[in-house]
N, C-alpha and C. Protein backbone atom coordinates (compact mmCIF):
# COMPACT_ATOMS: atom_id res chain seq x y z
N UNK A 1 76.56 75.95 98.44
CA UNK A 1 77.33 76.99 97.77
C UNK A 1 78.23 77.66 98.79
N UNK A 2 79.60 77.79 98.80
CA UNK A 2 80.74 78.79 99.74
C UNK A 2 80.61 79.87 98.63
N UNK A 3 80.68 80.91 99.30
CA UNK A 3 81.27 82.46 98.64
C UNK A 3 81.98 83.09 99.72
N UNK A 4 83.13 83.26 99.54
CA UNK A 4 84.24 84.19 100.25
C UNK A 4 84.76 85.28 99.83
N UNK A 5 84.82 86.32 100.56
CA UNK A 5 84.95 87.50 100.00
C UNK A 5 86.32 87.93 101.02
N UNK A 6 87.33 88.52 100.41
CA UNK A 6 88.55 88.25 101.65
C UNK A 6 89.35 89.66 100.88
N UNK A 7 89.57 90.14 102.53
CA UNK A 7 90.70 91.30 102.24
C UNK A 7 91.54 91.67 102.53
N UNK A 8 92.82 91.97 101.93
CA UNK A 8 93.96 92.03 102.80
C UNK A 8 94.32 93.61 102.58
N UNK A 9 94.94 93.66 103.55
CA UNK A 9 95.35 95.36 104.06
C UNK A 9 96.77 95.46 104.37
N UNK A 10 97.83 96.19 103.96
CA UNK A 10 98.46 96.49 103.84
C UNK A 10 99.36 98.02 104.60
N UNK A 11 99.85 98.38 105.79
CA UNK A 11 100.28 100.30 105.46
C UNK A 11 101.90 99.74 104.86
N UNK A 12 102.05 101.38 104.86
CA UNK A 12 103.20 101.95 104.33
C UNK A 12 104.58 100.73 104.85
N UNK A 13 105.37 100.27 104.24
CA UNK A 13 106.68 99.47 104.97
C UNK A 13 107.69 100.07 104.14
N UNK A 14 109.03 99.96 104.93
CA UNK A 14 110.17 100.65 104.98
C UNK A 14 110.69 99.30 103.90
N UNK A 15 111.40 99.86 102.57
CA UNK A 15 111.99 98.72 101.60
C UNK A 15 113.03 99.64 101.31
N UNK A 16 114.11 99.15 100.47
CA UNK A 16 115.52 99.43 100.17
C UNK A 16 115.40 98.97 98.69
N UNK A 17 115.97 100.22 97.85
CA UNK A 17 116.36 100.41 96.39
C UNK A 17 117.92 100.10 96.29
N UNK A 18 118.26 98.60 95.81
CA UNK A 18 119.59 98.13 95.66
C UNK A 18 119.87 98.25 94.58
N UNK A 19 119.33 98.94 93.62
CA UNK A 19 119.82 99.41 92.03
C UNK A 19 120.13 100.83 92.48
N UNK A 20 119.79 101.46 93.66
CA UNK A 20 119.75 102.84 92.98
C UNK A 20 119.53 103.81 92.11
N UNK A 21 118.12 103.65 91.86
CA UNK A 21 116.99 103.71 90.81
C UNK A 21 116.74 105.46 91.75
N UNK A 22 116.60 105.90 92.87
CA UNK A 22 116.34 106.78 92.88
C UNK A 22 114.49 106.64 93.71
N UNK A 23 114.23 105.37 93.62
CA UNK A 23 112.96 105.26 94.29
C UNK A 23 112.97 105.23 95.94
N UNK A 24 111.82 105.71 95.84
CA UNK A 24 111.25 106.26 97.42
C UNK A 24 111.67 104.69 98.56
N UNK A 25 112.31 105.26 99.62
CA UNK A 25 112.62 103.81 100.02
C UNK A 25 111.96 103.61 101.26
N UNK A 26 110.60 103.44 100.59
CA UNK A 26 109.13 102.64 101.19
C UNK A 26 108.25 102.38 100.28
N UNK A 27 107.64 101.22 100.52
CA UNK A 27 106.62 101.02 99.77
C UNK A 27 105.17 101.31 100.22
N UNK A 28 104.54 101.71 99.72
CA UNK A 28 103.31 102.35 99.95
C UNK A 28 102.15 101.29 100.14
N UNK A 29 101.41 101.74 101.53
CA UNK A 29 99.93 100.65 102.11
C UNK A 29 99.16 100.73 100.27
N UNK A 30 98.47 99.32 100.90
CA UNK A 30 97.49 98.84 99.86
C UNK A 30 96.49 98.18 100.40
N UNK A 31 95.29 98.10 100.01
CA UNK A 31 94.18 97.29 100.08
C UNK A 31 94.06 96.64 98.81
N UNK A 32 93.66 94.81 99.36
CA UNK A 32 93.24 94.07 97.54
C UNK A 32 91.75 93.16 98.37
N UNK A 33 91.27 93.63 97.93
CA UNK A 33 89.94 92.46 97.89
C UNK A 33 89.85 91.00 97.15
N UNK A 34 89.65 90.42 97.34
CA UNK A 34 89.34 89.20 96.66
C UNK A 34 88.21 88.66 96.60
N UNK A 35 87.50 87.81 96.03
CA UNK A 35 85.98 86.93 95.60
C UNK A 35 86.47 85.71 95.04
N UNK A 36 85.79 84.76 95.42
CA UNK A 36 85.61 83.29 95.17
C UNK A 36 84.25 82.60 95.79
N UNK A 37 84.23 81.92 95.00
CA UNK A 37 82.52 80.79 94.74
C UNK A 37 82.70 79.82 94.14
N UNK A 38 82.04 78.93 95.38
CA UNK A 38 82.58 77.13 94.36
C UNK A 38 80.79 76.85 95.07
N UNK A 39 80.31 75.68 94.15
CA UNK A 39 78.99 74.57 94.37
C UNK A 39 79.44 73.69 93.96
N UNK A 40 79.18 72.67 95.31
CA UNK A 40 79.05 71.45 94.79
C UNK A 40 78.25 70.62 94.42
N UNK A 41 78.32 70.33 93.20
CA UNK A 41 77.54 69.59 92.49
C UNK A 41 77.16 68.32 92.75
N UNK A 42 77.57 67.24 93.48
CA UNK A 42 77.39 66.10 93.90
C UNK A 42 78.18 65.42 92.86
N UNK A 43 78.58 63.74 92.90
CA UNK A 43 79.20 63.13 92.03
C UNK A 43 80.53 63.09 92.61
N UNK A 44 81.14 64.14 93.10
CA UNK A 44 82.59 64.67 93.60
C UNK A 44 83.15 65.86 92.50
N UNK A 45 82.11 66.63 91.75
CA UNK A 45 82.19 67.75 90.81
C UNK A 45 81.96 68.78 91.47
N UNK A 46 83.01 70.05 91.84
CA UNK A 46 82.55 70.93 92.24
C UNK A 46 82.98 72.82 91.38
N UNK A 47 82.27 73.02 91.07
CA UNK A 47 83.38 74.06 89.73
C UNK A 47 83.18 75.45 90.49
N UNK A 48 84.00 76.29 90.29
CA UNK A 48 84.11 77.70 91.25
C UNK A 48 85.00 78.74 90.35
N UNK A 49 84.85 79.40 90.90
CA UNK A 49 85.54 80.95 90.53
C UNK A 49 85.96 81.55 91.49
N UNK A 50 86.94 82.21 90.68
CA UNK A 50 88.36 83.10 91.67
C UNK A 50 88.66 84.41 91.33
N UNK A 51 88.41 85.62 91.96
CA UNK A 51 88.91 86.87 91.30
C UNK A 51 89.18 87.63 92.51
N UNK A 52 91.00 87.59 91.91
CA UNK A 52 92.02 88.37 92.95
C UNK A 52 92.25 89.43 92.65
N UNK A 53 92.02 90.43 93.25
CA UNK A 53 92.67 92.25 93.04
C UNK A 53 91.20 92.13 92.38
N UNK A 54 89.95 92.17 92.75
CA UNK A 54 88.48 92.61 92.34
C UNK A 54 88.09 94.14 91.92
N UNK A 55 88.78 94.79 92.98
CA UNK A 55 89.53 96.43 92.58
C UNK A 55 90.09 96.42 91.74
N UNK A 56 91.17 95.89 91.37
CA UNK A 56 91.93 96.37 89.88
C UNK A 56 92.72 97.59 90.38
N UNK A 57 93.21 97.38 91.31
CA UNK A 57 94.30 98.32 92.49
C UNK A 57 95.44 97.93 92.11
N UNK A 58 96.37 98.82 91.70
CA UNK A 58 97.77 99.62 91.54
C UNK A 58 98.22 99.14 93.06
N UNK A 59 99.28 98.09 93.67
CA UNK A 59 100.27 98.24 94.33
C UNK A 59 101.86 97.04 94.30
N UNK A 60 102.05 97.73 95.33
CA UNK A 60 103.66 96.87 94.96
C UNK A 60 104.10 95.67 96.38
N UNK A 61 104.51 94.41 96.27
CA UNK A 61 104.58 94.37 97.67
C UNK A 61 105.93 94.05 97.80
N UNK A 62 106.88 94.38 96.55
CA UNK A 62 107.95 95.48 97.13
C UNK A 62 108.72 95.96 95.89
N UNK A 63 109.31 96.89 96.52
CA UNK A 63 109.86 97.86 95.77
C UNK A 63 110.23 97.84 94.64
N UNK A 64 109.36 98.78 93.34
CA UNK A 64 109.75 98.22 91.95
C UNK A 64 109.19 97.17 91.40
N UNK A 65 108.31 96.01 91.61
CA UNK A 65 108.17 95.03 91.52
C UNK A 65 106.34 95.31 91.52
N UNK A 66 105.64 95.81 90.43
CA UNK A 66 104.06 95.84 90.90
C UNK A 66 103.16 94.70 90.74
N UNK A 67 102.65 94.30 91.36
CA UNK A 67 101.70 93.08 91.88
C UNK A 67 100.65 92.79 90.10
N UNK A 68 100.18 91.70 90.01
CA UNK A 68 99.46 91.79 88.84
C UNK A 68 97.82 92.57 88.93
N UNK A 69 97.23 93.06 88.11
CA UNK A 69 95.66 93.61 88.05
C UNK A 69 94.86 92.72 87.99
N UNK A 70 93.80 92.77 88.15
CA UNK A 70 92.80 91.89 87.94
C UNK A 70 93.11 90.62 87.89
N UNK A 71 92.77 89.38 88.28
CA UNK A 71 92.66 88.08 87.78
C UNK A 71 91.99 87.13 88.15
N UNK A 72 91.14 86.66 87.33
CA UNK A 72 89.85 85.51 87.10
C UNK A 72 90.30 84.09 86.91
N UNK A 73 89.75 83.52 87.63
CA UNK A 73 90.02 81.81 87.63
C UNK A 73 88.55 81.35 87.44
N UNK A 74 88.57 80.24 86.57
CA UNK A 74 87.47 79.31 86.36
C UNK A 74 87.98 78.14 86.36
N UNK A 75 87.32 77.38 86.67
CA UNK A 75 87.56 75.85 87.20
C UNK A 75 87.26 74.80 87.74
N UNK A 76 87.22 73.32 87.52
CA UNK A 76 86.17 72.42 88.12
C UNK A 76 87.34 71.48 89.14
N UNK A 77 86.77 70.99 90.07
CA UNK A 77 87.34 70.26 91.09
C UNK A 77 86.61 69.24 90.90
N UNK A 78 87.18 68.02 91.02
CA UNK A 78 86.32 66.07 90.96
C UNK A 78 87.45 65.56 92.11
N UNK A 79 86.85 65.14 92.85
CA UNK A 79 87.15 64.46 93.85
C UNK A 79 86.39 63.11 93.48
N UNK A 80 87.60 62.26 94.09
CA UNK A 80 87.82 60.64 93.63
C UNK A 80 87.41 59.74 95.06
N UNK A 81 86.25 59.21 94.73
CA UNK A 81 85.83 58.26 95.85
C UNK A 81 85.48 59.15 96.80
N UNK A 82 85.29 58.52 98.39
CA UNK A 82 84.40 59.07 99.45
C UNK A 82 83.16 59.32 99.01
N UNK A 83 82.76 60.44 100.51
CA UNK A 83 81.63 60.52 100.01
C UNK A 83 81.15 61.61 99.46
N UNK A 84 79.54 61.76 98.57
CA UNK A 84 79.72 63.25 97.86
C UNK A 84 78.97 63.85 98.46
C-alpha cells in the first residue's frame, strides 16, 4: 500500500490586474494539502485515490482566476505484462 500526503505552500506574490478590475495587485499566500492511496493488487491491477485541496481552501494562483475546491479521484491502473 503507498499513501502520500503532500503540501504545497505558497506566500504572498506580486501579480498585475490587466483589466483594471481594481484588484489588489498581489496575490495572496496559500496552503493546499493533498492525499492519495493506491494497493496493488497483483495481476498488474492497482486502484487508488486522489484528493487535491483536502482543506477545501479558497486561493488563487493568480490574479482573479480561483483555483478549484475540493477534488476526488477514483481509479484503477492495469499494467500490461512484466512483472506483478
Amino acid at each position: 500500500m503507498n499513501l502520500l500526503l503532500a503540501g504545497y505552500f505558497s506566500g504572498q506574490r506580486t501579480d498585475s490586474d490587466f483589466l483594471f478590475l481594481g484588484l489588489p495587485p498581489h496575490t495572496p499566500g496559500y496552503a493546499r494539502i493533498d492525499l492519495s492511496a493506491s494497493y496493488r493488487m497483483g495481476y498488474g491491477l492497482t486502484p487508488y485515490v486522489r484528493v487535491v485541496n483536502l482543506l477545501d481552501k479558497f486561493y488563487q494562483d493568480a490574479l482573479g482566476y480561483p483555483a478549484l475546491g475540493r477534488e476526488a479521484r477514483v481509479g484503477m491502473n492495469y499494467r500490461f505484462g512484466g512483472k506483478n
